[in-house]
N, C-alpha and C. Protein backbone atom coordinates (compact mmCIF):
# COMPACT_ATOMS: atom_id res chain seq x y z
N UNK A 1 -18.82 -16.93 15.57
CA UNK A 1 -18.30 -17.26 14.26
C UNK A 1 -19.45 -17.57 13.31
N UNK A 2 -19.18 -17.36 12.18
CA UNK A 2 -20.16 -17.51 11.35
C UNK A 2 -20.50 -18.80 10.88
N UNK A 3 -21.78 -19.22 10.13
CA UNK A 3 -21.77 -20.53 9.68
C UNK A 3 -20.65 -20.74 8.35
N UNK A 4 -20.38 -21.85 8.19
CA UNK A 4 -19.28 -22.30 7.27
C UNK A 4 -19.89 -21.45 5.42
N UNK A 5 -21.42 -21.99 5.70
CA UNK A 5 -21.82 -21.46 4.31
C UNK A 5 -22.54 -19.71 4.28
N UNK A 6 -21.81 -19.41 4.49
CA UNK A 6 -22.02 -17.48 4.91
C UNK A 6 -20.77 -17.31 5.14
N UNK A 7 -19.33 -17.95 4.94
CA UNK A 7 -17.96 -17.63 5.20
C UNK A 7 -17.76 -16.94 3.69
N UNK A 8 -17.50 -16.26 3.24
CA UNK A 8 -16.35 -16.04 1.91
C UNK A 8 -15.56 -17.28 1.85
N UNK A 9 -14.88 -17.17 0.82
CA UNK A 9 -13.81 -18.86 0.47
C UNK A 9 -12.50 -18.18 1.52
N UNK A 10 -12.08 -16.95 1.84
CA UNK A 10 -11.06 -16.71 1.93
C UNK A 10 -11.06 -17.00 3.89
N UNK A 11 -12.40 -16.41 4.57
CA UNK A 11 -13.18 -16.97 5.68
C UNK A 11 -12.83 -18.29 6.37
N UNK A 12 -13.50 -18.95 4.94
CA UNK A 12 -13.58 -20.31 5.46
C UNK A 12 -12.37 -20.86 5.51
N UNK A 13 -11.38 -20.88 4.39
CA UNK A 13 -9.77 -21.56 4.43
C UNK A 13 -9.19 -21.00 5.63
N UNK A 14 -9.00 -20.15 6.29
CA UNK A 14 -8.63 -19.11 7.18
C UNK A 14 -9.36 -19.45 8.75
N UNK A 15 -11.02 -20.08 8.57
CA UNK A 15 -11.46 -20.78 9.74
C UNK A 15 -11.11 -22.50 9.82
N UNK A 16 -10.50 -22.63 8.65
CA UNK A 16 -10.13 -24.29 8.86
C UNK A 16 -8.35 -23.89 9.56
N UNK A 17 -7.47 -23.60 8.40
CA UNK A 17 -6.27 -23.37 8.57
C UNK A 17 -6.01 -23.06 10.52
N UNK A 18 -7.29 -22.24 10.83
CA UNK A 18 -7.08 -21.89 12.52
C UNK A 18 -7.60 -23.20 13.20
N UNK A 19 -8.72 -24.22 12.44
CA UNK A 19 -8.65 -25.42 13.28
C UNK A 19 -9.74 -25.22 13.79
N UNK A 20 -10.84 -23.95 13.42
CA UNK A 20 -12.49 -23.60 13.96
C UNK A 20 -13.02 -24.39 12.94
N UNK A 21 -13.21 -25.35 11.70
CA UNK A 21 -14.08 -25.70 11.32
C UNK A 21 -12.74 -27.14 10.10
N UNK A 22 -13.47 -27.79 10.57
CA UNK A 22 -12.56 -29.11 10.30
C UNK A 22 -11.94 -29.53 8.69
N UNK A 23 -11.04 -29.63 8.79
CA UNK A 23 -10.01 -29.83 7.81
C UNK A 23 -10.56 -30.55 6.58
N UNK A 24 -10.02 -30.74 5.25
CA UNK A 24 -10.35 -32.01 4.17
C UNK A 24 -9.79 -33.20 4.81
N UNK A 25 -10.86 -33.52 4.73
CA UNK A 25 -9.74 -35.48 5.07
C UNK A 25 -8.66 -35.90 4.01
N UNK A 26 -9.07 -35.25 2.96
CA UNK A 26 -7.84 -35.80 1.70
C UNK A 26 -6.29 -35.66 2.49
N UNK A 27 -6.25 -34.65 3.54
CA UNK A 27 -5.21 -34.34 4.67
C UNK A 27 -4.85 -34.99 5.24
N UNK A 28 -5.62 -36.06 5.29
CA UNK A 28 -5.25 -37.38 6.42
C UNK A 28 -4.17 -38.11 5.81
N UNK A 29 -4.48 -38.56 4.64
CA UNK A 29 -3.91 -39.22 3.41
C UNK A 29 -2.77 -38.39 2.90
N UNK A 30 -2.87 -37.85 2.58
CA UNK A 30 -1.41 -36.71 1.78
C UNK A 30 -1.40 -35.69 2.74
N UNK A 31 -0.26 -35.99 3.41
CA UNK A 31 -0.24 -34.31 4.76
C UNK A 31 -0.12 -33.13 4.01
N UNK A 32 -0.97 -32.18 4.07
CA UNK A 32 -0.63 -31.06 3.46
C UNK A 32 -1.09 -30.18 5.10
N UNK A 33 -0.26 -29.21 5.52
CA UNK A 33 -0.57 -28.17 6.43
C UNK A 33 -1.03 -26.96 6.05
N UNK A 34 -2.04 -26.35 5.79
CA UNK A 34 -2.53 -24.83 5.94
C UNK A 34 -1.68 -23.91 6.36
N UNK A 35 -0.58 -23.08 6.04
CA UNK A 35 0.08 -22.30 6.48
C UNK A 35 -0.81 -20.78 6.07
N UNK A 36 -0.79 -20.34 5.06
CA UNK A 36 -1.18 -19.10 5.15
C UNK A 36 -2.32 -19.06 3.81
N UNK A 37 -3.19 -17.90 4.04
CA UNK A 37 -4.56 -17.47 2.53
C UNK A 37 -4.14 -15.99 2.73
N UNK A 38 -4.34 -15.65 1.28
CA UNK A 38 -4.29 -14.12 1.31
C UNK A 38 -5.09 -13.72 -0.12
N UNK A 39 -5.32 -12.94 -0.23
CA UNK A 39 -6.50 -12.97 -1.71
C UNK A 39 -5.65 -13.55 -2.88
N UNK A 40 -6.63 -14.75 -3.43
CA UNK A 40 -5.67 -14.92 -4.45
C UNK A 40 -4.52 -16.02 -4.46
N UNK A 41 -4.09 -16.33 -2.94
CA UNK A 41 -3.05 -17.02 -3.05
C UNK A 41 -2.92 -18.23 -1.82
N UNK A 42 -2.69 -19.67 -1.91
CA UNK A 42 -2.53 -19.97 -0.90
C UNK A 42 -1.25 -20.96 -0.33
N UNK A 43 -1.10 -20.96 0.87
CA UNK A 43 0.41 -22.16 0.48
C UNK A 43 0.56 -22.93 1.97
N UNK A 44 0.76 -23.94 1.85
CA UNK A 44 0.74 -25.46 2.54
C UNK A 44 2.32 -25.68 2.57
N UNK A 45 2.32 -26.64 3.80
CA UNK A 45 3.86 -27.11 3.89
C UNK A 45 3.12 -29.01 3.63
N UNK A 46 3.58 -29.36 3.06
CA UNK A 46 3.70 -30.67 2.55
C UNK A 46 5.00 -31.88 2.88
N UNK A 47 4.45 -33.06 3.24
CA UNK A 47 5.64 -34.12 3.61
C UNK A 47 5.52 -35.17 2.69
N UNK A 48 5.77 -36.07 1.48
CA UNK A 48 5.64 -37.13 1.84
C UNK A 48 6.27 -38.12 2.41
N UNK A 49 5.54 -39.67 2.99
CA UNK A 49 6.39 -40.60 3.63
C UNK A 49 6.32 -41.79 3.33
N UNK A 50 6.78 -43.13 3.97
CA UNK A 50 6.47 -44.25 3.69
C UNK A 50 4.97 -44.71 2.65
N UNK A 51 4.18 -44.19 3.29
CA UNK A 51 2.51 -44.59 2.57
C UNK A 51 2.43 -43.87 1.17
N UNK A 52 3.18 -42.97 0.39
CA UNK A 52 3.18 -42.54 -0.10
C UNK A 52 4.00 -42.91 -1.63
N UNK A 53 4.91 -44.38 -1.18
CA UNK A 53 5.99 -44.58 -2.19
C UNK A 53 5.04 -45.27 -3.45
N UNK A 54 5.69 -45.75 -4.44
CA UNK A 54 5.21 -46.16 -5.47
C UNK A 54 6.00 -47.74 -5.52
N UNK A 55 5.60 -48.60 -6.39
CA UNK A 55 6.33 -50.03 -6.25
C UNK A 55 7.66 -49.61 -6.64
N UNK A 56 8.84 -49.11 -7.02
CA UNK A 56 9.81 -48.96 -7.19
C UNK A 56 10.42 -48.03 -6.28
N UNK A 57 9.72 -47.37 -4.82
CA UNK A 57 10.42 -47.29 -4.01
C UNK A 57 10.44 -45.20 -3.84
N UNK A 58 9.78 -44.86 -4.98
CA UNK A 58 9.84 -43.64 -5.09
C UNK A 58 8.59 -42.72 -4.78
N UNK A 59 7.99 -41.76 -4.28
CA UNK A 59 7.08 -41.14 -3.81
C UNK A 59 6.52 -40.95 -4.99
N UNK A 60 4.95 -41.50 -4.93
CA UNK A 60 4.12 -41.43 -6.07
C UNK A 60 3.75 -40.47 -6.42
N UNK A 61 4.03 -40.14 -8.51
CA UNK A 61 3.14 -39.14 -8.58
C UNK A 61 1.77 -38.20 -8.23
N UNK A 62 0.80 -39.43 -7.81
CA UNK A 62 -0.19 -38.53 -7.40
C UNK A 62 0.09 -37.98 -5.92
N UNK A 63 0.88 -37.93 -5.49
CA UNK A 63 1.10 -37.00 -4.19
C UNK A 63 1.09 -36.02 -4.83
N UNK A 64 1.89 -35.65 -5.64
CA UNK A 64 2.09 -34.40 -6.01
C UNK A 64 1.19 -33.40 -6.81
N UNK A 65 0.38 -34.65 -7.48
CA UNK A 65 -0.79 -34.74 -8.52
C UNK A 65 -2.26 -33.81 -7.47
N UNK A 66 -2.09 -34.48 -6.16
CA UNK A 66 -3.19 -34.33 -5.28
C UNK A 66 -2.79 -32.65 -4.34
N UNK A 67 -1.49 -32.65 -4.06
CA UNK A 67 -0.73 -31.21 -3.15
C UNK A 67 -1.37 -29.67 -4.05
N UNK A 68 -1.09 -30.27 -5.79
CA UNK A 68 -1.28 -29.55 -6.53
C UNK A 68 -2.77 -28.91 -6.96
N UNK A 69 -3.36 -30.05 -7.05
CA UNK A 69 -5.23 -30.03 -7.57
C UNK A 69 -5.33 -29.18 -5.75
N UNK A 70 -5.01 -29.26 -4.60
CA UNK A 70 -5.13 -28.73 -3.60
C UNK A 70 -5.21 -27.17 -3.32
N UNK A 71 -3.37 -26.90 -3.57
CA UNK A 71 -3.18 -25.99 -3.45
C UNK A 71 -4.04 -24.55 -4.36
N UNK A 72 -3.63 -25.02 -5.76
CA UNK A 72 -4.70 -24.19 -6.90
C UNK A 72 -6.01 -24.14 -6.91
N UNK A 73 -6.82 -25.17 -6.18
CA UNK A 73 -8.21 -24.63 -5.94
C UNK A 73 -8.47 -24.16 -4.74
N UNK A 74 -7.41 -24.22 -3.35
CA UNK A 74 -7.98 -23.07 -2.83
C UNK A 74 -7.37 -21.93 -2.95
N UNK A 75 -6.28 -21.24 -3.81
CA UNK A 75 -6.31 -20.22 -4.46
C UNK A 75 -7.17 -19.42 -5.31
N UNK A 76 -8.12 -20.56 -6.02
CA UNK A 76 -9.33 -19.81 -6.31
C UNK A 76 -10.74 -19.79 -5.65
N UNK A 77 -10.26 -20.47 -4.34
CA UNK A 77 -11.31 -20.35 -3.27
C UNK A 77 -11.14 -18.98 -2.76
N UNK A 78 -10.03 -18.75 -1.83
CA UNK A 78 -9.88 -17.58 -1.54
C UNK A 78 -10.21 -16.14 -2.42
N UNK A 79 -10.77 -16.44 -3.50
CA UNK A 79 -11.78 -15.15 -4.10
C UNK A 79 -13.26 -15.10 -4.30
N UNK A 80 -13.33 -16.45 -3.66
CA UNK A 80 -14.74 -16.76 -3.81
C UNK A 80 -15.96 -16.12 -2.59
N UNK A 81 -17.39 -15.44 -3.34
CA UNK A 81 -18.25 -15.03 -2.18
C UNK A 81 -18.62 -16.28 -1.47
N UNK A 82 -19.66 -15.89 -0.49
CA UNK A 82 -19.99 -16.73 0.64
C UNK A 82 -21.02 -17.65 -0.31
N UNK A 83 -21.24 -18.88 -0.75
CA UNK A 83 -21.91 -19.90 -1.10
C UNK A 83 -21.60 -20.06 -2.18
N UNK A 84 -20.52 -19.77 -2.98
CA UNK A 84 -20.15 -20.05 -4.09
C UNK A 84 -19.15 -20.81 -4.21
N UNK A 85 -19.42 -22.30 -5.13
CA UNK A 85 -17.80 -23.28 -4.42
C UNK A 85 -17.49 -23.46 -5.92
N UNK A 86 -16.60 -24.52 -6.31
CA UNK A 86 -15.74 -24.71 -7.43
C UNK A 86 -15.48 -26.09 -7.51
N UNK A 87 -14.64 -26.36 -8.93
CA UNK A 87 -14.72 -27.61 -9.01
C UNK A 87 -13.31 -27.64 -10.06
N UNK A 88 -12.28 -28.34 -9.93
CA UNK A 88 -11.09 -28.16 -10.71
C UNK A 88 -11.86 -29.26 -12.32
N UNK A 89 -11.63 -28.64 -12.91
CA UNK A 89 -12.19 -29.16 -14.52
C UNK A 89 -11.16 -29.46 -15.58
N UNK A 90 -9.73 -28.79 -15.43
CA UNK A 90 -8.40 -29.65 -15.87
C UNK A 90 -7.19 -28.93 -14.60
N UNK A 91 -6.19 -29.97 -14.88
CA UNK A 91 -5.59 -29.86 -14.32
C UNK A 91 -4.07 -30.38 -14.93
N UNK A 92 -3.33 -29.32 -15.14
CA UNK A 92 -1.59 -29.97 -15.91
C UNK A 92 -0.07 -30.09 -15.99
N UNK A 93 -0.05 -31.00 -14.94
CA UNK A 93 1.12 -30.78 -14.06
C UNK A 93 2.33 -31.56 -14.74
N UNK A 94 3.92 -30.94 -14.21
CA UNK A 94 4.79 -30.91 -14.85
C UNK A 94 5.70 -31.20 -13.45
N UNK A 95 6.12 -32.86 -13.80
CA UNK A 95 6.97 -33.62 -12.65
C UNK A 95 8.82 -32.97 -13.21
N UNK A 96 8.68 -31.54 -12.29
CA UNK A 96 10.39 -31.58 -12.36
C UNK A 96 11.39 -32.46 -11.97
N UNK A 97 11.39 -32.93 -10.96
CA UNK A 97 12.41 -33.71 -10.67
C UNK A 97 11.28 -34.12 -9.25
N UNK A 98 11.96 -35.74 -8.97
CA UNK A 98 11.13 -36.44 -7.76
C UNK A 98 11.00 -35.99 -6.59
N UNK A 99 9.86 -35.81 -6.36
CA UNK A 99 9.64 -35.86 -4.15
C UNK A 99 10.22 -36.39 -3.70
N UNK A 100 10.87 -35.36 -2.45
CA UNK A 100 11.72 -36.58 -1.72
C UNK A 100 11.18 -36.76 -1.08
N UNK A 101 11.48 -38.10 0.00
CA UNK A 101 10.28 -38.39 0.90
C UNK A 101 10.99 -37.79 2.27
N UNK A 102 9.90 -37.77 3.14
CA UNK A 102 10.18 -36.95 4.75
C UNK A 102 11.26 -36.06 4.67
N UNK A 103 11.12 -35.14 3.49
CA UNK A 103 11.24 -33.44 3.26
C UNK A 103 10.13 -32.33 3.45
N UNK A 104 10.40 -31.77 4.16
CA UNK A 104 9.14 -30.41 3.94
C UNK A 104 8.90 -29.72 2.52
N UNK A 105 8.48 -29.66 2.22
CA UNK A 105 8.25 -28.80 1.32
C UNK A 105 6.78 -27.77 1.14
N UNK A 106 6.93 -26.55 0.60
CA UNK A 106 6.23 -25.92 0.37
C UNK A 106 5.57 -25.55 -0.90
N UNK A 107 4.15 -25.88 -0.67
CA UNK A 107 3.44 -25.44 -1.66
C UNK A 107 2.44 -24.55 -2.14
N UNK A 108 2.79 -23.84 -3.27
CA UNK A 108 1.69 -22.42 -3.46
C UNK A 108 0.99 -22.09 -4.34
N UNK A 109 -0.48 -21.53 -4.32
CA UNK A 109 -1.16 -21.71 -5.21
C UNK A 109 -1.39 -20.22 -5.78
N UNK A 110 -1.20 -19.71 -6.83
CA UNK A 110 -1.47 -18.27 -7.03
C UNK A 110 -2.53 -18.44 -8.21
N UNK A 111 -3.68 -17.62 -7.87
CA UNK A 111 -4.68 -17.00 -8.94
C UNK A 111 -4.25 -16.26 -9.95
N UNK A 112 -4.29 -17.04 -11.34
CA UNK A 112 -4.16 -16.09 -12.37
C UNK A 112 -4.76 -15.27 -12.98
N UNK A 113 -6.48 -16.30 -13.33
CA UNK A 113 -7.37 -15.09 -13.94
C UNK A 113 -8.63 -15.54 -13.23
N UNK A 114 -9.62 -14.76 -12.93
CA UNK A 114 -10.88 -15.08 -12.58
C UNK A 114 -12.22 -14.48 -13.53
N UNK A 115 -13.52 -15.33 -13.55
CA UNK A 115 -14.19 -14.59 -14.53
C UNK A 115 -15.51 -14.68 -13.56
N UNK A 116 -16.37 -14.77 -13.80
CA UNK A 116 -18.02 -15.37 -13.57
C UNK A 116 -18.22 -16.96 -13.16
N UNK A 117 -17.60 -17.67 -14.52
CA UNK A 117 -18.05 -18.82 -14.69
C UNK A 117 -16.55 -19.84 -14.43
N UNK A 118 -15.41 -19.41 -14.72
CA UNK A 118 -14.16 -20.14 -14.98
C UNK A 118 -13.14 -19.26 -13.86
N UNK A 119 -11.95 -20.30 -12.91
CA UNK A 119 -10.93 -19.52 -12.45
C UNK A 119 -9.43 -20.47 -12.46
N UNK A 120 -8.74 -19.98 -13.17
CA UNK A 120 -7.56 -20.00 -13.61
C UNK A 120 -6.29 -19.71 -12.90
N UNK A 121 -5.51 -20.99 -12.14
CA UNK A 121 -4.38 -20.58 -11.16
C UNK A 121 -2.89 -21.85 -11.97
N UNK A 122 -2.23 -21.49 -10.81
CA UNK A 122 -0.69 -21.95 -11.35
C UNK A 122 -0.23 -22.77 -9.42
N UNK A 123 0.26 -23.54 -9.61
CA UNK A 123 0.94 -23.59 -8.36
C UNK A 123 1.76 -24.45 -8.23
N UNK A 124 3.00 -24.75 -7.16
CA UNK A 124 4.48 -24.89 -7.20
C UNK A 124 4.10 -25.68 -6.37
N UNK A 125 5.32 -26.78 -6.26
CA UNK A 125 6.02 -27.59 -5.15
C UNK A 125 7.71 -27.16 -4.97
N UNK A 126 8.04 -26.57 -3.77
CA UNK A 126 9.11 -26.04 -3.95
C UNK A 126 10.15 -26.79 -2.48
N UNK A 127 11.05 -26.57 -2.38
CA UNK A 127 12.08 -26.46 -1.03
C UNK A 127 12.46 -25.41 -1.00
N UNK A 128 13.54 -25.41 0.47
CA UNK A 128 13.62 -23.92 1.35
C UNK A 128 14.37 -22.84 0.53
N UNK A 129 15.30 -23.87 -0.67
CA UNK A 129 16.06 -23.30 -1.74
C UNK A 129 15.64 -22.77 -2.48
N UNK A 130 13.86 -23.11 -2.87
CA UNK A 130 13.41 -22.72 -4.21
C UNK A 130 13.52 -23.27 -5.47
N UNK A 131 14.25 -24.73 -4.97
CA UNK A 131 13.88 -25.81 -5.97
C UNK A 131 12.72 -26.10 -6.52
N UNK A 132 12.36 -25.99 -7.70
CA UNK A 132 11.16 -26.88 -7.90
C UNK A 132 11.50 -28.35 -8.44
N UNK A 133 10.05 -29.03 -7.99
CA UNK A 133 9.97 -30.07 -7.67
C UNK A 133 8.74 -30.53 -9.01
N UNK A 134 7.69 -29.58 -8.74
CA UNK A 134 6.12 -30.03 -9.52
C UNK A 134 6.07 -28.36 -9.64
N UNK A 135 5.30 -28.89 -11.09
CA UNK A 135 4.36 -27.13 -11.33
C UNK A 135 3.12 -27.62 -12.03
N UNK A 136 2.01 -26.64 -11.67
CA UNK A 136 0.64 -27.38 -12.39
C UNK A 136 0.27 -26.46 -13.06
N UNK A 137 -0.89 -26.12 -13.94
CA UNK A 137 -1.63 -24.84 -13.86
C UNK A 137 -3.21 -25.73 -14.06
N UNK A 138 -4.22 -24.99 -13.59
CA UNK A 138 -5.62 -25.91 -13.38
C UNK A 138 -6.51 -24.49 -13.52
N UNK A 139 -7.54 -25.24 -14.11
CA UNK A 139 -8.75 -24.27 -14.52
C UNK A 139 -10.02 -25.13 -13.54
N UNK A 140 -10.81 -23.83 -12.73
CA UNK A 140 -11.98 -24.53 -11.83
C UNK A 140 -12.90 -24.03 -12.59
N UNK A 141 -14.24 -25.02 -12.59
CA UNK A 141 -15.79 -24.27 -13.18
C UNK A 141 -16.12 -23.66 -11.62
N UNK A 142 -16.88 -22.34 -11.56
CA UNK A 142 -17.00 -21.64 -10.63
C UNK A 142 -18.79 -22.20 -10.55
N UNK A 143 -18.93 -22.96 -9.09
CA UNK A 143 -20.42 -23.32 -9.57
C UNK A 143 -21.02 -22.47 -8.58
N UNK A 144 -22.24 -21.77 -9.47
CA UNK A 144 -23.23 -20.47 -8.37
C UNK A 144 -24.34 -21.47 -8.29
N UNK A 145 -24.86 -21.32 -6.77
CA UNK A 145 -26.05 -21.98 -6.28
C UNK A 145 -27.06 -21.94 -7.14
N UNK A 146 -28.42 -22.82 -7.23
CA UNK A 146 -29.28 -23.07 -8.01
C UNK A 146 -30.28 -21.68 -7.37
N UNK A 147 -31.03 -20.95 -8.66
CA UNK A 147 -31.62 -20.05 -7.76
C UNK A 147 -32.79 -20.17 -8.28
């Protein structure tokens, strides 16, 4: 297997998601699962639970805040060459209706535009119905190694 920094972005999500090269810890904290990368696109099954509520009893925005900044930058990981990483620079999400807690849900990140310097995605919090839940759209600065 290759080293992590000689992976492509699409490589590396694809050598974590298999469990060859170790997960974000932000995972520990907000379960998000690696289900599938494909150019361009990526999507997680998501829970939240108890640790997750807010003082009034309801699953805190930034769960959703965090599933989202997740999902959309490695959607624009997965187009990225081998040593080139990113950095989400806004991010603007739109609370449809509340998380429920200890529901699955699925979340997906699709690439909208990519350039040189800037990459531009959209991504959902959904159920098995196709409810939405959260929608974001987030712009990453694309940072190229110092040369």
């Amino acid at each position: 297997m290759k080293h992590p920094k000689e992976m492509t972005g699409i490589e590396f999500l694809q050598a974590m998601a298999a469990g060859h090269i170790p997960r974000a810890s932000i995972s520990e904290t907000i379960p998000m699962e690696m289900k599938e990368f494909s150019v361009g696109t990526a999507i997680f099954m998501v829970k939240a639970g108890n640790q997750h509520l807010n003082p009034l009893g309801g699953v805190h925005g930034g769960f959703a805040a965090t599933v989202l900044d997740s999902v959309t930058g490695c959607a624009i990981h997965t187009l990225l060459d081998a040593g080139i990483g990113y950095g989400t620079i806004d991010l603007n999400i739109k609370m449809c209706r509340p998380i429920p807690k200890d529901k699955e849900l699925t979340a997906i990140g699709t690439t909208i535009n990519m350039s040189k310097n800037l990459g531009i995605s959209e991504g959902k919090i959904v159920d098995e119905d196709g409810k939405l839940y959260a929608h974001a759209t987030a712009t990453c600065m694309i940072i190229h190694p110092n040369k």
